[in-house]
N, C-alpha and C. Protein backbone atom coordinates (compact mmCIF):
# COMPACT_ATOMS: atom_id res chain seq x y z
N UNK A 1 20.83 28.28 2.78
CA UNK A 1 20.77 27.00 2.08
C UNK A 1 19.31 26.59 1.96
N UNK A 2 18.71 25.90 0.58
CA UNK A 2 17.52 25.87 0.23
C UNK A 2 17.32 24.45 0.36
N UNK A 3 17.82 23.39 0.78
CA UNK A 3 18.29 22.23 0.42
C UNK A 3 16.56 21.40 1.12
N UNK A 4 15.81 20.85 0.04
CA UNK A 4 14.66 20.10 0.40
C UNK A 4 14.49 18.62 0.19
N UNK A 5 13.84 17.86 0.77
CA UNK A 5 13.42 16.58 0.26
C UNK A 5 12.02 16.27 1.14
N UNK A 6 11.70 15.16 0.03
CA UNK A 6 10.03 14.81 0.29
C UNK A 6 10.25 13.42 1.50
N UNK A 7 8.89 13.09 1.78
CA UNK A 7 9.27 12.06 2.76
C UNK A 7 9.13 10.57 1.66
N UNK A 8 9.96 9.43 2.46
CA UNK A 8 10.12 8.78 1.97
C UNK A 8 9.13 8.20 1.43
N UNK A 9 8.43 8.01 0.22
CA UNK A 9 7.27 7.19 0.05
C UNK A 9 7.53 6.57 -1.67
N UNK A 10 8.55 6.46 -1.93
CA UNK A 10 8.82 6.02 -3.46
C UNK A 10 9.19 4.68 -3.54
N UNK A 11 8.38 3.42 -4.18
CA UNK A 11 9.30 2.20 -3.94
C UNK A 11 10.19 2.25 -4.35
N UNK A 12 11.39 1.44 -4.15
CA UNK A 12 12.48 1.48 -4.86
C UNK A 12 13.52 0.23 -4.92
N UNK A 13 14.95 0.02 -5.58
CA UNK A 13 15.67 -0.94 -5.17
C UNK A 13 15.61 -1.29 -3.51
N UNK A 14 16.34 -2.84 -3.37
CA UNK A 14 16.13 -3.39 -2.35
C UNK A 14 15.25 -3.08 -1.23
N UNK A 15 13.79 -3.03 -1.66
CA UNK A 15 12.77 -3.06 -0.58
C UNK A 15 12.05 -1.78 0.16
N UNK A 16 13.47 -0.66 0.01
CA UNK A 16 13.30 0.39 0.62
C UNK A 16 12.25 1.50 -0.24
N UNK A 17 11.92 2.37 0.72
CA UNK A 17 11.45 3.74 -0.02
C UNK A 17 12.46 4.96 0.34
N UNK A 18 11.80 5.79 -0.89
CA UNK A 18 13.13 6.70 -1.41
C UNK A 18 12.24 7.64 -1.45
N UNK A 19 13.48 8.92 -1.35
CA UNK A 19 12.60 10.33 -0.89
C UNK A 19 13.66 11.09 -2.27
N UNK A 20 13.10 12.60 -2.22
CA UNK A 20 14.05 13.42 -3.64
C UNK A 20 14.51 14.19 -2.63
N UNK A 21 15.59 14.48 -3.19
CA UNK A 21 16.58 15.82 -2.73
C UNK A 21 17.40 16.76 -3.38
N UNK A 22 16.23 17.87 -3.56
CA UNK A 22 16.78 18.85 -4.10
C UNK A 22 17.01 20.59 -4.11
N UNK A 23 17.82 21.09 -4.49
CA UNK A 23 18.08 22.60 -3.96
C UNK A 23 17.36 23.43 -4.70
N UNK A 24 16.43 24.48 -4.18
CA UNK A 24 15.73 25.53 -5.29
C UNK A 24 16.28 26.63 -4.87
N UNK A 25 18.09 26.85 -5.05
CA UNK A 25 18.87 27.98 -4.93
C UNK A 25 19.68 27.31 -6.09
N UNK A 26 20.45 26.20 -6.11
CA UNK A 26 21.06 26.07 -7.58
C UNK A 26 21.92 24.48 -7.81
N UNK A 27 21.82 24.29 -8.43
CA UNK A 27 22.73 22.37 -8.63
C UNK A 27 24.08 22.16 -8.01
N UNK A 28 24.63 23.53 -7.84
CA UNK A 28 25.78 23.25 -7.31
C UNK A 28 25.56 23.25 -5.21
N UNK A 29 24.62 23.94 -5.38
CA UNK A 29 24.06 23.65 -3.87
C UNK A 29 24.25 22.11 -3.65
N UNK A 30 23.33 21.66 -4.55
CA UNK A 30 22.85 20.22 -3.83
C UNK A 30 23.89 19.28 -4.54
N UNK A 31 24.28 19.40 -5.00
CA UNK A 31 25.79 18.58 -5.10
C UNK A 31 26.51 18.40 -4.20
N UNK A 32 26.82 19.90 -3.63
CA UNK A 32 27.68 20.03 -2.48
C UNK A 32 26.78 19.36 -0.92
N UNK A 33 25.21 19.53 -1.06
CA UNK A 33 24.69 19.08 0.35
C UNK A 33 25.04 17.37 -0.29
N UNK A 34 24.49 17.22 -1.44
CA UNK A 34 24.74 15.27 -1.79
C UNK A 34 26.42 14.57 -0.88
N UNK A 35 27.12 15.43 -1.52
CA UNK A 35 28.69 14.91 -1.25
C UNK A 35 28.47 15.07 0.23
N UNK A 36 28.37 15.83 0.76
CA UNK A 36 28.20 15.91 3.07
C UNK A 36 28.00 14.79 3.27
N UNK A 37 26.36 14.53 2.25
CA UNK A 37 25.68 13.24 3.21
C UNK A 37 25.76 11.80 2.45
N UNK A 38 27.35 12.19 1.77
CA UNK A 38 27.67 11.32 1.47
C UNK A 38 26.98 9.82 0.04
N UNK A 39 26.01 10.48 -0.41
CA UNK A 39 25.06 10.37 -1.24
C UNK A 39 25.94 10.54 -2.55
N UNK A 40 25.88 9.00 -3.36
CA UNK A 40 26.90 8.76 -4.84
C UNK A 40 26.57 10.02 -5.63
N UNK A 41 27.53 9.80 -6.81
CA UNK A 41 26.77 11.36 -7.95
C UNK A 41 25.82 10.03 -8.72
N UNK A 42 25.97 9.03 -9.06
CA UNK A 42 25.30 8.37 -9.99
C UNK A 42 23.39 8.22 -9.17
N UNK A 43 23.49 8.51 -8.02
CA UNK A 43 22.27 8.55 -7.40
C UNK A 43 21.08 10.13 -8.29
N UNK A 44 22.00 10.71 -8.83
CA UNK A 44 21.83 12.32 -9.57
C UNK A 44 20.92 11.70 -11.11
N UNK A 45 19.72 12.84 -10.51
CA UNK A 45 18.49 12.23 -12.12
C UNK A 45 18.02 13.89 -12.52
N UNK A 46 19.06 14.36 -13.47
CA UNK A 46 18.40 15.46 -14.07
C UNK A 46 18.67 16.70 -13.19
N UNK A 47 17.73 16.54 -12.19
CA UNK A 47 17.54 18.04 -11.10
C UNK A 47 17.19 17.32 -9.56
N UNK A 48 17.42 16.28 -9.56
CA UNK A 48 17.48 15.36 -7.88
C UNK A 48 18.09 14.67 -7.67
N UNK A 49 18.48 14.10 -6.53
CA UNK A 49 18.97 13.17 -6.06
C UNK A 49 17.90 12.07 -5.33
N UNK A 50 17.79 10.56 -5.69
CA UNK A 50 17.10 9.80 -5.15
C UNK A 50 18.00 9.03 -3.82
N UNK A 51 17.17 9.40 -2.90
CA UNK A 51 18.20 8.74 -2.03
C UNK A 51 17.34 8.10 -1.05
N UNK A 52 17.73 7.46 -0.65
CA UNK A 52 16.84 6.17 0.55
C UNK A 52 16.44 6.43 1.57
N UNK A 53 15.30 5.59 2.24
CA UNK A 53 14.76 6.10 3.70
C UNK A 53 15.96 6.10 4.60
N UNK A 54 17.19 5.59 4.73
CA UNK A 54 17.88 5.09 5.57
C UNK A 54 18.77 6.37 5.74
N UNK A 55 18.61 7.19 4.75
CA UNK A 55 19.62 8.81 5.10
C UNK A 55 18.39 10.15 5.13
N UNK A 56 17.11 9.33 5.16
CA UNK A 56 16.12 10.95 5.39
C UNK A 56 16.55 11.36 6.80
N UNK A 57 16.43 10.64 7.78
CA UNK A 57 17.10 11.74 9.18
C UNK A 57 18.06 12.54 8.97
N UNK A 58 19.12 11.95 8.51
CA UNK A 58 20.50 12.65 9.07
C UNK A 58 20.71 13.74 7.53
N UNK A 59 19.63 13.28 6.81
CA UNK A 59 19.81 14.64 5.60
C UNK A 59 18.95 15.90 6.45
N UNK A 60 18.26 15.67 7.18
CA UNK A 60 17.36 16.81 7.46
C UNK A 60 18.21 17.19 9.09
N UNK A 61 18.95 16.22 9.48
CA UNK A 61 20.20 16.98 10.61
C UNK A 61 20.80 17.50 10.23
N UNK A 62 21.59 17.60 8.98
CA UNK A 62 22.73 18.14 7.87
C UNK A 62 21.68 19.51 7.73
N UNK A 63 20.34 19.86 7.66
CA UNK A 63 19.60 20.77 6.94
C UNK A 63 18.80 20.88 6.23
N UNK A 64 18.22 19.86 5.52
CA UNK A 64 17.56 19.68 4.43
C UNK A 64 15.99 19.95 5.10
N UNK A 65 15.32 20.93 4.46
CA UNK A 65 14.24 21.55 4.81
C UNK A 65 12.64 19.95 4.68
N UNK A 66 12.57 19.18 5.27
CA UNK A 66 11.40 18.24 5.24
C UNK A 66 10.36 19.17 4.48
N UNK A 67 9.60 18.61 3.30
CA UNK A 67 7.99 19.40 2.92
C UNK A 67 7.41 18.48 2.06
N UNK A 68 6.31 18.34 1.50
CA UNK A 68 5.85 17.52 1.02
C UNK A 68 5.95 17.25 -0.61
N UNK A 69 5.87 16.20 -0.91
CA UNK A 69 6.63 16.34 -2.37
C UNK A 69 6.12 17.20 -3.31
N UNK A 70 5.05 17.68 -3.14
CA UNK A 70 3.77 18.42 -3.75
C UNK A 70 4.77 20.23 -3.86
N UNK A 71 5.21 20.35 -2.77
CA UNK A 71 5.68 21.62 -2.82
C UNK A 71 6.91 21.44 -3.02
N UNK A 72 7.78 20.41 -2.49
CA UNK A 72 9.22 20.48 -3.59
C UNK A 72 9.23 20.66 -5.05
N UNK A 73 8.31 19.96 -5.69
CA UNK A 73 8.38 20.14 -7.43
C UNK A 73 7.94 21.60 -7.32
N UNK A 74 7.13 22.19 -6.96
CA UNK A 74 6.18 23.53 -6.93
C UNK A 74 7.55 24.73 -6.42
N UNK A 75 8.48 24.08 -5.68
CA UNK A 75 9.60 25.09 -5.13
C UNK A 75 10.89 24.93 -6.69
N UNK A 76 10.92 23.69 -7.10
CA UNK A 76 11.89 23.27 -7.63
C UNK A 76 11.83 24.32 -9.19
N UNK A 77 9.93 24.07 -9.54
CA UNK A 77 9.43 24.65 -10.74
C UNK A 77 9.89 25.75 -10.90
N UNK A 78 9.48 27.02 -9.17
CA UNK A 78 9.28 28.39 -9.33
C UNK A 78 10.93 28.87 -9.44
N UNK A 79 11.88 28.03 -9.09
CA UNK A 79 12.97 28.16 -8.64
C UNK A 79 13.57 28.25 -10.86
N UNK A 80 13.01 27.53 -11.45
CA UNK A 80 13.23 27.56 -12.65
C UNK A 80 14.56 26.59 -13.07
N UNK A 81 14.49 25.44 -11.69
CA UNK A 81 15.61 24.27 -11.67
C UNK A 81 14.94 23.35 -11.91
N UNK A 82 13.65 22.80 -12.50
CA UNK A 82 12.99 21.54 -12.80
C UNK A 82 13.67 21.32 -14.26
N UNK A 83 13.38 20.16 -14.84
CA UNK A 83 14.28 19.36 -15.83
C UNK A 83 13.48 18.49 -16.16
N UNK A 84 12.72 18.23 -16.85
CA UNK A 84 11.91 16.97 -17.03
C UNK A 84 12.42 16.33 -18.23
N UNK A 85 11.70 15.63 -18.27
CA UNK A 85 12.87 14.26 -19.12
C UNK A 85 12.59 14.89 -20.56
N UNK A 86 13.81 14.44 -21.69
CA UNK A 86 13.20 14.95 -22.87
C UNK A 86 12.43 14.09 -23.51
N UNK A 87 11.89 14.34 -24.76
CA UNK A 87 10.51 13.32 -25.17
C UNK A 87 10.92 13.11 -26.77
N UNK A 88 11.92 12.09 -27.02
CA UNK A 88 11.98 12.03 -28.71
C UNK A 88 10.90 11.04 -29.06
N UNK A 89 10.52 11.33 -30.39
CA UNK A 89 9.47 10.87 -31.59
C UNK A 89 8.29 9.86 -30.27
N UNK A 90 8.10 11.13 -28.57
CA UNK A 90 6.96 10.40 -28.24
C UNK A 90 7.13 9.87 -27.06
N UNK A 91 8.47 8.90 -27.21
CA UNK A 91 9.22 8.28 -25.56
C UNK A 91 9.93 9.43 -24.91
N UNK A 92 10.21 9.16 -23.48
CA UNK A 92 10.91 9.49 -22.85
C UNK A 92 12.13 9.28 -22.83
N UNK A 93 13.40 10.13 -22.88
CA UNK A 93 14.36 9.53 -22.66
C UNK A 93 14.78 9.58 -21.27
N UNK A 94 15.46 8.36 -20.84
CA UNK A 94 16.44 7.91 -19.48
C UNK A 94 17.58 8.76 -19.63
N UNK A 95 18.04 8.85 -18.41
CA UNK A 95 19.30 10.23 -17.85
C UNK A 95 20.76 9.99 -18.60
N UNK A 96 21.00 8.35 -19.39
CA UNK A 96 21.58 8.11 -20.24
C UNK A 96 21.06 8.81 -21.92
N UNK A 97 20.50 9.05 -21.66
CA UNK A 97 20.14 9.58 -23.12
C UNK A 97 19.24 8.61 -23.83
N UNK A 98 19.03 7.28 -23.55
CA UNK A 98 18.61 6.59 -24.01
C UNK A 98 16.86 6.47 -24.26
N UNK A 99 16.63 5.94 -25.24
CA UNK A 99 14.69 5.96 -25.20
C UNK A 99 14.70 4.58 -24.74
N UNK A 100 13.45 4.83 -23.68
CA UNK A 100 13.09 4.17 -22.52
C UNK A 100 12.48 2.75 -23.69
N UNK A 101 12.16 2.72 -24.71
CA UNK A 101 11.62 1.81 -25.81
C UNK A 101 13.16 1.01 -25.47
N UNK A 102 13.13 -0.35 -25.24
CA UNK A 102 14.35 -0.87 -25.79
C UNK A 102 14.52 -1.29 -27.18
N UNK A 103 16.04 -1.09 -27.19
CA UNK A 103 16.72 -1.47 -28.63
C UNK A 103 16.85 -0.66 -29.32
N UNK A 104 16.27 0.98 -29.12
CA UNK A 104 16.22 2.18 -29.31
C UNK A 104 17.06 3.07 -29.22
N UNK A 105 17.95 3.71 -30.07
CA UNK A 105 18.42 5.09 -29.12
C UNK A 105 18.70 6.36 -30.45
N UNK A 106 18.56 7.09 -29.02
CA UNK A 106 18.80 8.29 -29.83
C UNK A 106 20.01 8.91 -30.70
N UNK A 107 19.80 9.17 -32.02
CA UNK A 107 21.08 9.34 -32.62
C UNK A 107 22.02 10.72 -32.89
């Protein structure tokens, strides 16, 4: 099991910081480590899971390899499981499909 996440240092909803968690063996990996540790699917962005300081311990008791976020994307890249957002006429689109421009969307 390849299962990684960075340390918590992302601001995020309610106050907390948020770490990524993701598998550079395959999506159905980390689906299956997400569901263990009990981690929603709607928490799921593309090729990670954002999940809160409050489950980095017990994700890395479950297994999840601790490294720095620098080499998760760099593991995630070589692994050929990165996903970056797509880019219509310029914006980014959100995991809804939507362009991050409001009032916008893609047709």
């Amino acid at each position: 099991m390849a299962v990684l996440i960075d340390p918590p240092a992302w601001p995020g909803p309610r106050g907390l910081l948020w770490s990524h968690l993701v598998s550079d063996v395959s999506l159905d990996e980390l689906h299956a480590f997400a569901a263990r540790l009990g981690v929603p699917p709607r928490a799921f962005d593309r090729d990670h899971y954002d999940v809160p300081e409050t489950v980095y311990e017990q994700a890395v008791a479950l297994g999840a390899e601790p490294v720095p976020a620098r080499t998760l994307v760099r593991r995630l890249t070589d692994a050929g499981l990165r996903r970056r957002r797509r880019v219509v006429e310029g914006r980014a689109l959100g995991r809804t499909g939507e362009v991050t421009d409001p009032g916008r969307r893609v047709p």
